[in-house]
C-alpha atoms as a PDB file:
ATOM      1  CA  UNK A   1     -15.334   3.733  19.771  1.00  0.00           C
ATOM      2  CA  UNK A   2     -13.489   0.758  21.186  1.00  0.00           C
ATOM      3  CA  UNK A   3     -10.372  -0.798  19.387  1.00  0.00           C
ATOM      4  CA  UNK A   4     -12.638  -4.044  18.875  1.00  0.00           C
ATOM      5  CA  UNK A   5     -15.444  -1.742  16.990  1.00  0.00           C
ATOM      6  CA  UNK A   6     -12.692  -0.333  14.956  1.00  0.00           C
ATOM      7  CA  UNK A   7     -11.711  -3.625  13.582  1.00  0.00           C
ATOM      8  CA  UNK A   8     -14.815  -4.374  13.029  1.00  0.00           C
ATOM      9  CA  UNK A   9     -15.956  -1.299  10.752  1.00  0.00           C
ATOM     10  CA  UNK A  10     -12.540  -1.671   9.129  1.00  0.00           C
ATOM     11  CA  UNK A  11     -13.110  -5.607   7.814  1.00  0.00           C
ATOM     12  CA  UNK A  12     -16.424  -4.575   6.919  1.00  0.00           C
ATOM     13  CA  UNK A  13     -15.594  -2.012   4.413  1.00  0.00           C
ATOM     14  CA  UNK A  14     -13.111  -4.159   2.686  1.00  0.00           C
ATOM     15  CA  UNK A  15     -14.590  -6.140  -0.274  1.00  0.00           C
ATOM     16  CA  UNK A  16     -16.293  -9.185   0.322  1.00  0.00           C
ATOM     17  CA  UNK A  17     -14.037 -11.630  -0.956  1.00  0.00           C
ATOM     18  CA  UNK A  18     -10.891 -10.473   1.247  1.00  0.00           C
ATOM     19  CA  UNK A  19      -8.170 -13.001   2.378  1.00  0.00           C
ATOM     20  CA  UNK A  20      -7.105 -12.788   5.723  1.00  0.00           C
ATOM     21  CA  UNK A  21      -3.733 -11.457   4.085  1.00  0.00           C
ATOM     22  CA  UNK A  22      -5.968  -8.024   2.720  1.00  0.00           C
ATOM     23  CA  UNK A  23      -6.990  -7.733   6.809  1.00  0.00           C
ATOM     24  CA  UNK A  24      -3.724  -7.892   7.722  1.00  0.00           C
ATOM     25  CA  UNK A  25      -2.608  -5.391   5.518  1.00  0.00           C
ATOM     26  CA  UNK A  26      -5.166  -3.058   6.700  1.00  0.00           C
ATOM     27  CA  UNK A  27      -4.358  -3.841  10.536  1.00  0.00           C
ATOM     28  CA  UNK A  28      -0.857  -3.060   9.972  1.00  0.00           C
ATOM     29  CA  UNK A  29      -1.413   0.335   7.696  1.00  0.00           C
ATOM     30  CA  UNK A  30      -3.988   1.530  10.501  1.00  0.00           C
ATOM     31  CA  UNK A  31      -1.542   0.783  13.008  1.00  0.00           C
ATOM     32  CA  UNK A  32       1.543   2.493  11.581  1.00  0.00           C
ATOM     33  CA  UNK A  33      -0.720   5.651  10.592  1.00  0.00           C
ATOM     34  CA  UNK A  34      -1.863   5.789  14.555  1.00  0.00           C
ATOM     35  CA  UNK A  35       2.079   5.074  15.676  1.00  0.00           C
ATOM     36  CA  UNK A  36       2.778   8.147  13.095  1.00  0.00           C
ATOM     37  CA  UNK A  37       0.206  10.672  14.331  1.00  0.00           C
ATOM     38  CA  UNK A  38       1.287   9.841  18.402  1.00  0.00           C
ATOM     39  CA  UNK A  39       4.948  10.212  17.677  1.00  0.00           C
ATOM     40  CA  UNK A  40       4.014  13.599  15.924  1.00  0.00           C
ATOM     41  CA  UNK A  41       1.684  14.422  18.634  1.00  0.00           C
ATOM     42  CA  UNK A  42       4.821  13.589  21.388  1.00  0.00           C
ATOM     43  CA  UNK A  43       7.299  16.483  19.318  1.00  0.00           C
ATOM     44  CA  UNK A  44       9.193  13.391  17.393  1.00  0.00           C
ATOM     45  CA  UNK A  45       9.764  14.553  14.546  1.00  0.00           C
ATOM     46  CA  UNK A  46      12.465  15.622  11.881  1.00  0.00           C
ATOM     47  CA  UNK A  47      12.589  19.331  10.054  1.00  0.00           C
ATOM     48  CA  UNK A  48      12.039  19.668   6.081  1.00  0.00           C
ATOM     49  CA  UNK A  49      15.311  20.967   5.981  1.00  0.00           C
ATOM     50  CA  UNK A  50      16.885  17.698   7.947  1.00  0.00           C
ATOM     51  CA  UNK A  51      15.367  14.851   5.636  1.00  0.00           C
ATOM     52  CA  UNK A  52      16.861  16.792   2.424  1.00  0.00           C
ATOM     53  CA  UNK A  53      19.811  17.137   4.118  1.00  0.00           C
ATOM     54  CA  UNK A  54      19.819  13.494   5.246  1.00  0.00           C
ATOM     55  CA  UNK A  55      18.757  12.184   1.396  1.00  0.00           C
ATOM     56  CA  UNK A  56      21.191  14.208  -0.026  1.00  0.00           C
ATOM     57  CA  UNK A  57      24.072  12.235   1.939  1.00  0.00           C
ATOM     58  CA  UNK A  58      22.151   9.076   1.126  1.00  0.00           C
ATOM     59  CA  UNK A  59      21.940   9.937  -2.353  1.00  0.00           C
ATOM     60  CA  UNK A  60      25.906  10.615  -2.809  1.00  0.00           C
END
């Protein structure tokens, strides 16, 4: 399915009386989601153990 189709399918499952704000929202959720899953796919990530070591210091 192309990017364009995508879109598509995507405004037309939102309700019917959707501002152009509610698309937005849903173009930038799908689009940090995608970012996500190809920075996990590329070994970018950070160990359990590392994020409650990092909120700990954070937390202080």
């Amino acid at each position: 399915m192309s990017t364009k189709e995508e879109v598509i399918n995507l405004i037309k499952d939102l309700q019917e009386n959707a501002t152009i704000e509610d698309i937005m929202r849903e173009l930038y959720v799908r689009l940090r989601i995608e970012k996500g899953i190809q920075e996990l796919d590329a070994g970018k990530v950070v160990s359990h153990d590392k994020v409650k070591e990092k909120l700990g210091e954070w937390l202080k």
